[in-house]
C-alpha atoms as a PDB file:
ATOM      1  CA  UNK A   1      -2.227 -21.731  17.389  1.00  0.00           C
ATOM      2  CA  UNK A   2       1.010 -22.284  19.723  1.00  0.00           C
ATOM      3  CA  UNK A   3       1.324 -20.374  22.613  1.00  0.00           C
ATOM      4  CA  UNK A   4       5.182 -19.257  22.487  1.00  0.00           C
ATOM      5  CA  UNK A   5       4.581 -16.202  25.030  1.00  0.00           C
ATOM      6  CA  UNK A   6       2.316 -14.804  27.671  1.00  0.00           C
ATOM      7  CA  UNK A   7       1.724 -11.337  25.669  1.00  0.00           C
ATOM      8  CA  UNK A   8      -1.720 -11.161  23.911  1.00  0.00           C
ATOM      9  CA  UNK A   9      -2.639 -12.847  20.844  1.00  0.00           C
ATOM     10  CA  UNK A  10      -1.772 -10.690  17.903  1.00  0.00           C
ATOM     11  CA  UNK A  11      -5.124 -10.297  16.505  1.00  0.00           C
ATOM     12  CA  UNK A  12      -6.005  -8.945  20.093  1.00  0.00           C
ATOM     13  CA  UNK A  13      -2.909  -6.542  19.433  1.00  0.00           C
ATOM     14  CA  UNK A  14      -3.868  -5.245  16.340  1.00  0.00           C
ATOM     15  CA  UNK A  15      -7.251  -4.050  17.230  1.00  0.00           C
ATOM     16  CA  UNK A  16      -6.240  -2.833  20.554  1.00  0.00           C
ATOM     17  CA  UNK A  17      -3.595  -0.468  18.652  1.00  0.00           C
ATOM     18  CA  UNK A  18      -5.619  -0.209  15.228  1.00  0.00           C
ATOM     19  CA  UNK A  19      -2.692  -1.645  13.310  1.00  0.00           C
ATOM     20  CA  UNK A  20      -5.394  -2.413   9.695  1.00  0.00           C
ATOM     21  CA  UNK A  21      -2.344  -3.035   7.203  1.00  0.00           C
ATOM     22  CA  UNK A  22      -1.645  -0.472   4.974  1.00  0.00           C
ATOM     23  CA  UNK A  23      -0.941  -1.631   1.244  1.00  0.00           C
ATOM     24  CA  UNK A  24       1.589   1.601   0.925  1.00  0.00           C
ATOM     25  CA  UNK A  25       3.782  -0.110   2.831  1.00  0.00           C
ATOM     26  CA  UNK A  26       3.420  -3.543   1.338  1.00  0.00           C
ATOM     27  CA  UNK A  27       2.355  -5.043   4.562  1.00  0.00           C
ATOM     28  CA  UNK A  28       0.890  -8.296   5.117  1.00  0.00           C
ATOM     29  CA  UNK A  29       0.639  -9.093   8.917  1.00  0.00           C
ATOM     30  CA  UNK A  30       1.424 -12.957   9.378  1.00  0.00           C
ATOM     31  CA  UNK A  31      -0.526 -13.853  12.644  1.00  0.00           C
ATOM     32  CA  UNK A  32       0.166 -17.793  12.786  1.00  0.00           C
ATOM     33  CA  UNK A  33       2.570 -18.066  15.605  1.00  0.00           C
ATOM     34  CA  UNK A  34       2.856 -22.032  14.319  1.00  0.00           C
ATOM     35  CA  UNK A  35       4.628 -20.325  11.287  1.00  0.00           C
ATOM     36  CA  UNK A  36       6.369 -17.665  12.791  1.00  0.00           C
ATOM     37  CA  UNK A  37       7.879 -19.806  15.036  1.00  0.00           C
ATOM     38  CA  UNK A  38       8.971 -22.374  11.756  1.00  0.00           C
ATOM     39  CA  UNK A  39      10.449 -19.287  10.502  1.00  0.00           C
ATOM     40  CA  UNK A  40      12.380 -18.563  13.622  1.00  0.00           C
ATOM     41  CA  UNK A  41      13.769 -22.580  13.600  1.00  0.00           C
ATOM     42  CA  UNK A  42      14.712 -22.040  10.146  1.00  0.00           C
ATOM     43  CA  UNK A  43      17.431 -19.384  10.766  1.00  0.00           C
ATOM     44  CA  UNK A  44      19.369 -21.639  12.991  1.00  0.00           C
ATOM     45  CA  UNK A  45      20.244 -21.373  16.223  1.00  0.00           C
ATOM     46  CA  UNK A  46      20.001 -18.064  17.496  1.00  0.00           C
ATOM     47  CA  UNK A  47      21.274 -18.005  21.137  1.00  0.00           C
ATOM     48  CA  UNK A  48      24.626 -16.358  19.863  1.00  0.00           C
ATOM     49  CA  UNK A  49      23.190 -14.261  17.501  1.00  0.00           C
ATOM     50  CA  UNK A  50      22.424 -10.781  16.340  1.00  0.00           C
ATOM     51  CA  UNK A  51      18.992 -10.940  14.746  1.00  0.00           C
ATOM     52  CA  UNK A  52      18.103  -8.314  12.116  1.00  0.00           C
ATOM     53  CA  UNK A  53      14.629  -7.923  11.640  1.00  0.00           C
ATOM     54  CA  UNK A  54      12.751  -5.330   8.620  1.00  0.00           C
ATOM     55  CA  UNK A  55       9.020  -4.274   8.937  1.00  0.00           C
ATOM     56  CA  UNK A  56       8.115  -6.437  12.290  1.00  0.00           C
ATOM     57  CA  UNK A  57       4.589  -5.039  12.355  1.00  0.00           C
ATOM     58  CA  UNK A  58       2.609  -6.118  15.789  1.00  0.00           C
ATOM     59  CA  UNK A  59       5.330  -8.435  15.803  1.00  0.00           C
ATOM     60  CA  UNK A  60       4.661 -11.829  15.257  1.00  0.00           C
ATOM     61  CA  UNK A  61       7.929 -13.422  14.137  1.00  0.00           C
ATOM     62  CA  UNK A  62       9.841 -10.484  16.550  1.00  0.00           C
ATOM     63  CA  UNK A  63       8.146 -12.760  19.205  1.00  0.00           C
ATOM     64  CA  UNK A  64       8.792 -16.082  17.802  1.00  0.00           C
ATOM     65  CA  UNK A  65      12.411 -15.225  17.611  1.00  0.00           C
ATOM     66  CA  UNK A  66      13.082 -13.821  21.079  1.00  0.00           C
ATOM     67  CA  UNK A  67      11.286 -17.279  22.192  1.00  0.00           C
ATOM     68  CA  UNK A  68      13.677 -19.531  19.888  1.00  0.00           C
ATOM     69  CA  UNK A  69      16.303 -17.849  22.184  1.00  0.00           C
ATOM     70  CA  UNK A  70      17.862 -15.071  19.890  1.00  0.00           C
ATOM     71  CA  UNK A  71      20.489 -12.874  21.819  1.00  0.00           C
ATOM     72  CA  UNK A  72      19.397 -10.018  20.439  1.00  0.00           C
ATOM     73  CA  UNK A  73      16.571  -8.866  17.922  1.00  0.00           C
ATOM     74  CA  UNK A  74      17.412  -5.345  16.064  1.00  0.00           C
ATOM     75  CA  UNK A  75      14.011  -4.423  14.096  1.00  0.00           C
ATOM     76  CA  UNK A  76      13.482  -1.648  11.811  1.00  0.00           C
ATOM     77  CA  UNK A  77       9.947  -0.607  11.411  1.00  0.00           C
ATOM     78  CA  UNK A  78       8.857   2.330   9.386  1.00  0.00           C
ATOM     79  CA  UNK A  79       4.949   2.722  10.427  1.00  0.00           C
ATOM     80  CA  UNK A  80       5.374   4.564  13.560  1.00  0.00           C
ATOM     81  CA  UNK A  81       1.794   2.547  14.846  1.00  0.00           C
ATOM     82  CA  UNK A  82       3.437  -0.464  15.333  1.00  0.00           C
ATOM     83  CA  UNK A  83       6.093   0.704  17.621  1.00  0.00           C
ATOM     84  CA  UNK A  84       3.823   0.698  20.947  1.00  0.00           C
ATOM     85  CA  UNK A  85       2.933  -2.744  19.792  1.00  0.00           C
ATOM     86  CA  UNK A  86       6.565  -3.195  19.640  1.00  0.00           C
ATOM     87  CA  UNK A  87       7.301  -1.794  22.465  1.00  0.00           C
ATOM     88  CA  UNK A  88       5.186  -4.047  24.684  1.00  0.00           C
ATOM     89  CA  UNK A  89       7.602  -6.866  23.410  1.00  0.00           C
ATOM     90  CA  UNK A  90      10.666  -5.456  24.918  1.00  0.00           C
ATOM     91  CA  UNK A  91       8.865  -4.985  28.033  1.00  0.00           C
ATOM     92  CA  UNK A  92       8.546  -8.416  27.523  1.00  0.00           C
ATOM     93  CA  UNK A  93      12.204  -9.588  26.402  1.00  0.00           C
ATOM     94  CA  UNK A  94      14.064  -6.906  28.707  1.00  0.00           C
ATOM     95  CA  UNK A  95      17.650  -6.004  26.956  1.00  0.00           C
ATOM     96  CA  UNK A  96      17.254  -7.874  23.941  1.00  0.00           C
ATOM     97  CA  UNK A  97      14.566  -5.947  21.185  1.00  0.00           C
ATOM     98  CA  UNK A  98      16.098  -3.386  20.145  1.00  0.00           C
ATOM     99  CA  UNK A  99      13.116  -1.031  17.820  1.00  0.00           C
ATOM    100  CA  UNK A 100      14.098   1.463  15.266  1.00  0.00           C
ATOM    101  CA  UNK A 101      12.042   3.154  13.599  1.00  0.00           C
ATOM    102  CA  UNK A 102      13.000   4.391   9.882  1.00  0.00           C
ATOM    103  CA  UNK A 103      13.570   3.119   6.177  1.00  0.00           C
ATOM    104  CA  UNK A 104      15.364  -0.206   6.314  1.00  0.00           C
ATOM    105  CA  UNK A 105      16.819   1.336   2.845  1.00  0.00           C
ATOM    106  CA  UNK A 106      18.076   4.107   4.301  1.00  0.00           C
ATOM    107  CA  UNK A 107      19.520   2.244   7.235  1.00  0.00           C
ATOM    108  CA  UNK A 108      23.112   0.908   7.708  1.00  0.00           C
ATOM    109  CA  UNK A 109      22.664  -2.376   8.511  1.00  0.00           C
ATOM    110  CA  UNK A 110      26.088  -3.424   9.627  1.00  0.00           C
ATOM    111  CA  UNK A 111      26.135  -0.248  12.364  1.00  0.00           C
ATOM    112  CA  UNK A 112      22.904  -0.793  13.495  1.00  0.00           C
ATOM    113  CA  UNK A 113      23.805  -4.818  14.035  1.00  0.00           C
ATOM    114  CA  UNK A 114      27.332  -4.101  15.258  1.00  0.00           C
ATOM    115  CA  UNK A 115      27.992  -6.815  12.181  1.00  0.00           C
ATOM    116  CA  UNK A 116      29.292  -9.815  14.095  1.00  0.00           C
ATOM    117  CA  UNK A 117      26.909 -12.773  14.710  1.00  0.00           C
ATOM    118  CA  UNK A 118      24.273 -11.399  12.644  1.00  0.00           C
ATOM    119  CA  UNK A 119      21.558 -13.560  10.854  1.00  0.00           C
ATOM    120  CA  UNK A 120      18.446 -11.637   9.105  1.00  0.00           C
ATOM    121  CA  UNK A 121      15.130 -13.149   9.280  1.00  0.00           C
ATOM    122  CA  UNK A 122      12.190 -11.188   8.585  1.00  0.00           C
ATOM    123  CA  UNK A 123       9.197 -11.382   6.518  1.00  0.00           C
ATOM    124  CA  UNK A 124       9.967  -8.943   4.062  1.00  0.00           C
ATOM    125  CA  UNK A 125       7.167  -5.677   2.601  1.00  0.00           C
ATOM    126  CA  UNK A 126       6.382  -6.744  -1.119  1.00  0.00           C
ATOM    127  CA  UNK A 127       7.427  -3.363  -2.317  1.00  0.00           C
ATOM    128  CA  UNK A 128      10.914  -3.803  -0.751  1.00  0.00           C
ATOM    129  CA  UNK A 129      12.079  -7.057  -0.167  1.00  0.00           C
ATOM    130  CA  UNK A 130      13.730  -7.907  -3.652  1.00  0.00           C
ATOM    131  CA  UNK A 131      15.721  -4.234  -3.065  1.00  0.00           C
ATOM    132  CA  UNK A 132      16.516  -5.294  -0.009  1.00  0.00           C
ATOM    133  CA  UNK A 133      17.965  -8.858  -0.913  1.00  0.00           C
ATOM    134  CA  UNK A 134      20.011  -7.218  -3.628  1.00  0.00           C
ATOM    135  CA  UNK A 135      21.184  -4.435  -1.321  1.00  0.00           C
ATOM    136  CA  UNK A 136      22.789  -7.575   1.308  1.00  0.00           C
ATOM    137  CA  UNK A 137      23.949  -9.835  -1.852  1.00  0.00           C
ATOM    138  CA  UNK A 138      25.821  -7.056  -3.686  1.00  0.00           C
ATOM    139  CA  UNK A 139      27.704  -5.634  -0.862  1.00  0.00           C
ATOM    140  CA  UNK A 140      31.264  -4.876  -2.065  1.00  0.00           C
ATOM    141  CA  UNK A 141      32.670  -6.386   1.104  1.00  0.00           C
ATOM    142  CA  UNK A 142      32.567 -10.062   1.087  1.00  0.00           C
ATOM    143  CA  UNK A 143      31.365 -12.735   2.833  1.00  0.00           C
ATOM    144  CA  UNK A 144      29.200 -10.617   4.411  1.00  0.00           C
ATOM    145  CA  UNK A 145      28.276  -9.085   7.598  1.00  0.00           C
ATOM    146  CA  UNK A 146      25.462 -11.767   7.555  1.00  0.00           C
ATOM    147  CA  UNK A 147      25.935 -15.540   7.879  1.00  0.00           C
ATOM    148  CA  UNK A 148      22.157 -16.471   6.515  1.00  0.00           C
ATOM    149  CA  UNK A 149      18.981 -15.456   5.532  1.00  0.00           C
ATOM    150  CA  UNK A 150      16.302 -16.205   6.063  1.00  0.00           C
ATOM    151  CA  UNK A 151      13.204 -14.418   3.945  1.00  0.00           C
ATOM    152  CA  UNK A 152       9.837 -14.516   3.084  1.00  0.00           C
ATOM    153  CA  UNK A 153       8.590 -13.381  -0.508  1.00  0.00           C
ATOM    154  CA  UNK A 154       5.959 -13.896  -3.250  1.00  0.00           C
ATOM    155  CA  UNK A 155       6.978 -16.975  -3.659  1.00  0.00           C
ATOM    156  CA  UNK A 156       7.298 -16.198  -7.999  1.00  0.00           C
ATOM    157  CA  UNK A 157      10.135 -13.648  -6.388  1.00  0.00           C
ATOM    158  CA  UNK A 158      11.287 -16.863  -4.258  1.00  0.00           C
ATOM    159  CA  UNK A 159      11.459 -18.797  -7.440  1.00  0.00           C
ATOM    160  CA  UNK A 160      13.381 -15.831  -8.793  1.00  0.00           C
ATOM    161  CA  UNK A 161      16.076 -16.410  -6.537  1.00  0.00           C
ATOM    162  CA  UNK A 162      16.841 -20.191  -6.574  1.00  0.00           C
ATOM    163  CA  UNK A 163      16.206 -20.618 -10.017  1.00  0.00           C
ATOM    164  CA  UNK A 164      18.732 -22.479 -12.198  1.00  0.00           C
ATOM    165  CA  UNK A 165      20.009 -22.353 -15.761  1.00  0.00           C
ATOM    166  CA  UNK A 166      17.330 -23.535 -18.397  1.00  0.00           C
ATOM    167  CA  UNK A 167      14.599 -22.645 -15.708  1.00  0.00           C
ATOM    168  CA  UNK A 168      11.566 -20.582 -16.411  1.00  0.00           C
ATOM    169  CA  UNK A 169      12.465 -17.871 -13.876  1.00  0.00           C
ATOM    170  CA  UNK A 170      15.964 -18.117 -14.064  1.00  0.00           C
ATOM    171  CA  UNK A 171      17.412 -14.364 -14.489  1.00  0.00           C
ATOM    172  CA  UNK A 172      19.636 -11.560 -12.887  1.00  0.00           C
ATOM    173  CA  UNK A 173      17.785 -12.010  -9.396  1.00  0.00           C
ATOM    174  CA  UNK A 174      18.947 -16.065  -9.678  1.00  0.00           C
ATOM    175  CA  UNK A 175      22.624 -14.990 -11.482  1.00  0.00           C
ATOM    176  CA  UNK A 176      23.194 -12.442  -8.571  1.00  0.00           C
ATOM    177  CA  UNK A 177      21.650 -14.509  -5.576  1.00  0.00           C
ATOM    178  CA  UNK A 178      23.324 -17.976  -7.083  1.00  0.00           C
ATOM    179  CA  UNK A 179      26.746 -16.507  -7.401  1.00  0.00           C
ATOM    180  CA  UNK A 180      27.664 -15.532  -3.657  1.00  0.00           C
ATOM    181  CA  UNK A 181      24.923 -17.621  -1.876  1.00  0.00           C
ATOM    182  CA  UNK A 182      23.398 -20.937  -1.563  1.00  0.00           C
ATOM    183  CA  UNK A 183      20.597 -22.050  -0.392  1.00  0.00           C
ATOM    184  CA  UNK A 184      16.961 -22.345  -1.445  1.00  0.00           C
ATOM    185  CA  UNK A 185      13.015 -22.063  -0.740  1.00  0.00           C
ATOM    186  CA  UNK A 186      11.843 -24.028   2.501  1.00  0.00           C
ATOM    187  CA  UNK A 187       8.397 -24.447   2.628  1.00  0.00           C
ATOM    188  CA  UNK A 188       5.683 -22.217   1.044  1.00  0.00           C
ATOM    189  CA  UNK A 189       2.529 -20.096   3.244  1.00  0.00           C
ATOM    190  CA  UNK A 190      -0.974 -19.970   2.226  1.00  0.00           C
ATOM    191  CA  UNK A 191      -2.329 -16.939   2.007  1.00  0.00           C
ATOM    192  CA  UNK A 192      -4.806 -17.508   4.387  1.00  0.00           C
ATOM    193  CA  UNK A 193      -2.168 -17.474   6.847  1.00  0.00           C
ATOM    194  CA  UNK A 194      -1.748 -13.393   6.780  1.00  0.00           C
ATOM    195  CA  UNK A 195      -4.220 -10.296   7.187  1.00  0.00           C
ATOM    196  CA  UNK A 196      -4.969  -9.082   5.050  1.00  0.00           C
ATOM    197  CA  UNK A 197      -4.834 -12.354   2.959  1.00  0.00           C
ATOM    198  CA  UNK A 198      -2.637 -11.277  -0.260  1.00  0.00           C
ATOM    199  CA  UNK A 199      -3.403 -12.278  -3.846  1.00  0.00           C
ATOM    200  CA  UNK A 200      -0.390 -14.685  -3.863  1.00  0.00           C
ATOM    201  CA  UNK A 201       1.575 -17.528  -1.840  1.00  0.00           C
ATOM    202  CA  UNK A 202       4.451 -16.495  -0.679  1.00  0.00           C
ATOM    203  CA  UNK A 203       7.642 -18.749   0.529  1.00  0.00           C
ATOM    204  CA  UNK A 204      10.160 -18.814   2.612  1.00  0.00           C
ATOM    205  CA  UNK A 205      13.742 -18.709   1.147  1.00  0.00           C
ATOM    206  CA  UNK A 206      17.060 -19.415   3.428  1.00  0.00           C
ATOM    207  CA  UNK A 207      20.276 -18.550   2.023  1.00  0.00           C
ATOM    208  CA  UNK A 208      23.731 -18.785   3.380  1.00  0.00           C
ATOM    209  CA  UNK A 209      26.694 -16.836   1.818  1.00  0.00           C
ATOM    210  CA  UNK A 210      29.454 -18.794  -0.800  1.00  0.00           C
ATOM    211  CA  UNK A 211      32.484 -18.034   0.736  1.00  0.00           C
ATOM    212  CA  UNK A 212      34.447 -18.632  -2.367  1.00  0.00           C
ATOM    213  CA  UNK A 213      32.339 -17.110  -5.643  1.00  0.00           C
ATOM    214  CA  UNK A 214      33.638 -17.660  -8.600  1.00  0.00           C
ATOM    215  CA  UNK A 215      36.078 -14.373  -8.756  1.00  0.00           C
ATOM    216  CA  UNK A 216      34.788 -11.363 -10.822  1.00  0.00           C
ATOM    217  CA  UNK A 217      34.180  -7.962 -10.843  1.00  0.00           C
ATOM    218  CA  UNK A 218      30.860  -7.183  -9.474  1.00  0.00           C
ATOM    219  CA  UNK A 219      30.173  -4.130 -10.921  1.00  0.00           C
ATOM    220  CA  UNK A 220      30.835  -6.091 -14.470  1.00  0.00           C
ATOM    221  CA  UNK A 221      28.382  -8.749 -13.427  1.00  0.00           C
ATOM    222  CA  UNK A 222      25.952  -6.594 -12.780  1.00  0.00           C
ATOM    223  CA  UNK A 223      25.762  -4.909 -15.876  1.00  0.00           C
ATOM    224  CA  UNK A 224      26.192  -8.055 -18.375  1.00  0.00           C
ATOM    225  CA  UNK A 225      23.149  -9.839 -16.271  1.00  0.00           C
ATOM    226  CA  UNK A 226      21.430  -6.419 -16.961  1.00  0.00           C
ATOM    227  CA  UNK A 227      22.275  -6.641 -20.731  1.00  0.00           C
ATOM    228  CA  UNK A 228      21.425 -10.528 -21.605  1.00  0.00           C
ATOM    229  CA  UNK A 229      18.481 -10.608 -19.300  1.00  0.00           C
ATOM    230  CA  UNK A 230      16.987  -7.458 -20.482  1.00  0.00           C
ATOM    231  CA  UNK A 231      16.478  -9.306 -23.913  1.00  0.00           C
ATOM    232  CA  UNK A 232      16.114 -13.220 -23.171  1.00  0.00           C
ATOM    233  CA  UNK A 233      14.930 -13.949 -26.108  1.00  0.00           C
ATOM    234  CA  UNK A 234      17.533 -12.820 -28.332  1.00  0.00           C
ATOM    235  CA  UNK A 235      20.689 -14.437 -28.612  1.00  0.00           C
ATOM    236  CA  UNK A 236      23.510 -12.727 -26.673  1.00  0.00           C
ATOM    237  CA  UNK A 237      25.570 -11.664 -29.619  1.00  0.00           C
ATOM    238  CA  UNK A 238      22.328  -9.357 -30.009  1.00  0.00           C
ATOM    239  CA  UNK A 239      21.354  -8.892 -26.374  1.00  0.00           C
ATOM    240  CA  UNK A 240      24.850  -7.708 -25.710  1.00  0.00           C
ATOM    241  CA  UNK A 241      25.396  -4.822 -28.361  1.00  0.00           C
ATOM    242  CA  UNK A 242      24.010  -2.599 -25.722  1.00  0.00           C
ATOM    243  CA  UNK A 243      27.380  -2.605 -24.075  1.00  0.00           C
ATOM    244  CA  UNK A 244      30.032  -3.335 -27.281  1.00  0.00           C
ATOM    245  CA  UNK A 245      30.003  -3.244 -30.812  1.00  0.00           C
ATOM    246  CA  UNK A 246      32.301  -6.489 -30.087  1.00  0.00           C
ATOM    247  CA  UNK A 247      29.930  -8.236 -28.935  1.00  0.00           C
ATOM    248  CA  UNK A 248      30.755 -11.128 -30.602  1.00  0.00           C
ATOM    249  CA  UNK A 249      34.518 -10.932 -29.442  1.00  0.00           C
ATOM    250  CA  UNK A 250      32.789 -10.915 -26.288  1.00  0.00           C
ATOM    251  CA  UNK A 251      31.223 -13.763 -25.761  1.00  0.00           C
ATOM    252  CA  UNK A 252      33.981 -15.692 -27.205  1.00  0.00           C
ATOM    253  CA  UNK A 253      36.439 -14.580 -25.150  1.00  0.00           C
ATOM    254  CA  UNK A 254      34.438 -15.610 -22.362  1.00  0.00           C
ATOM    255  CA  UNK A 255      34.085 -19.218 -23.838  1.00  0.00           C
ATOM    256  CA  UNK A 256      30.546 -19.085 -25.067  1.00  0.00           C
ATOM    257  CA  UNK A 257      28.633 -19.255 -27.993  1.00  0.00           C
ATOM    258  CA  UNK A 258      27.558 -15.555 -29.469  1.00  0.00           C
ATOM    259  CA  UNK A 259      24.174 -17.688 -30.471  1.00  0.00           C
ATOM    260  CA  UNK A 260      23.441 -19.123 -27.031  1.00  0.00           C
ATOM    261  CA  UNK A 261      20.771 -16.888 -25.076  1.00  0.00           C
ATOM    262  CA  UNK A 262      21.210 -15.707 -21.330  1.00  0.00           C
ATOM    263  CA  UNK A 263      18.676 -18.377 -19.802  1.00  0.00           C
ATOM    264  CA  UNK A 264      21.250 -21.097 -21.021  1.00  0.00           C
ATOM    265  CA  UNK A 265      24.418 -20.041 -19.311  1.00  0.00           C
ATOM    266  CA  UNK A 266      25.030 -20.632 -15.789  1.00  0.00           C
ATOM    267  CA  UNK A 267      26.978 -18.713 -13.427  1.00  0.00           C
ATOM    268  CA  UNK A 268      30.426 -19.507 -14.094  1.00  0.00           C
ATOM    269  CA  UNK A 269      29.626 -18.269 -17.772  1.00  0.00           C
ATOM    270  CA  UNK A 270      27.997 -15.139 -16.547  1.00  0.00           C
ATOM    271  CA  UNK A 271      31.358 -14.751 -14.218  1.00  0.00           C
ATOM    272  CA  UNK A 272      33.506 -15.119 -17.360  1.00  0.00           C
ATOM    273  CA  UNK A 273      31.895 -13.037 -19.531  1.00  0.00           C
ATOM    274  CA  UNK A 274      31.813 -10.298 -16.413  1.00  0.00           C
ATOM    275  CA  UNK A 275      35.711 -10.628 -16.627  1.00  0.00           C
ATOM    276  CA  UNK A 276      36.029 -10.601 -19.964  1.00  0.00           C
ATOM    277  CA  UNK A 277      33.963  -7.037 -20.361  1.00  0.00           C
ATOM    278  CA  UNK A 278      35.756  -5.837 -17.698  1.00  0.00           C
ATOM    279  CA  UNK A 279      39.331  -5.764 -19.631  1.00  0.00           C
ATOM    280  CA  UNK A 280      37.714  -5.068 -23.023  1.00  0.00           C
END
């Protein structure tokens, strides 16, 4: 294991400060400072840069990130156990960890950041991280306060995200994620890596945002992604009734086929038929 720090090796801090993950809060403590400090190369260079971090834990990639140089590190942590861990860091690092403690959901991200210079790297809960991603995709304002991302997931949610047309696990998370961002997964992590070890590998995905998406109405989007997705398997003249009785009408207007089913049209589709309900 690399030595990126003089503070104590993190299986050292979790016992000394009882930090036994807690499945009710979807953690998974990564302890390979080797691949925390990957993750920490893989958002970039961070000497200029606002680092948003959710659910550091004992603070594994917190550390590897102040070493790769980040100006400052803003973490959110909800388990009030870990901030003494946490706190020991910024000891560490003086002036640059900044630790709050609360709901990353709850949390404005752009105040908390100051929103200029800001990447987010983190590796995510389970029971949060796909809210979370849609929460900094969907923002009305756009491009974002965030110039990348840089995430760790289940790496079927990581699939989720990159996926293309035609693809097995190509839906609204891949629609949503592929119109204003690109990007994909980097490298996947044993489980064996974490403690406790989780049922699943998990992968890291980097995104960056699109500054020009194809123009629609978001709101739109959302719902026709909803609609198709929520019934793959039926064609979208069917799919689609949920929203119109003109279904049909629809999808032509749009350019597409009433018989074609969501997992064959790609993003500029999905972008026309979002403009097209809009007006109906």
């Amino acid at each position: 294991m690399a030595q990126i720090d003089d503070l104590p090796p993190l299986r050292d801090v979790i016992s000394t400060h009882g930090l036994n993950a807690k499945k009710s809060l979807g953690q998974n403590f990564l302890l390979d400072l080797n691949l925390t400090s990957r993750i920490a190369r893989s958002a970039g260079d961070l000497r200029d840069c606002t680092v948003l971090e959710i659910g550091p834990g004992p603070g594994g990639l917190t550390r590897a990130l102040l070493a790769a140089g980040a100006k400052k590190v803003v973490a959110i942590e909800k388990d009030s156990r870990c901030l003494p861990a946490l706190a020991e860091i910024s000891e560490h690092y003086p002036g640059r960890l900044d630790v709050i403690e609360g709901d990353a959901l709850q949390l404005d991200p752009v105040v908390l950041t100051g929103g200029d210079k800001v990447r987010i790297a983190a590796n995510l809960p389970y029971n949060v991280g796909t809210q979370l991603l849609l929460n900094w995709i969907t923002t009305p304002d756009w491009p974002p306060f965030w110039s990348s991302l840089t995430l760790m997931f289940q790496k079927e949610v990581g699939e989720r995200i990159t996926a293309v047309p035609g693809s097995k696990a190509y839906g609204r998370l891949g629609v949503l994620a592929g119109w204003r961002c690109k990007g994909g997964i980097l490298f996947d992590i044993s489980p064996k890596a974490f403690t406790p070890p989780p049922k699943v590998t998990s992968a890291v995905v980097h995104l960056t945002p699109n500054d020009t998406p194809v123009p629609c109405d978001l709101a739109s989007l959302e719902k026709v992604t909803a609609a198709a997705f929520g019934q793959r398997r039926k064609m979208l003249r069917a799919s689609l009734k949920s929203l119109t009785s003109n279904a049909e009408d629809l999808i032509r207007q749009a350019g597409l086929e009433p018989t074609s089913r969501a997992e064959e049209i790609d993003i500029a589709g999905f972008a026309a038929l979002a403009n097209a309900f809009k007006v109906a």
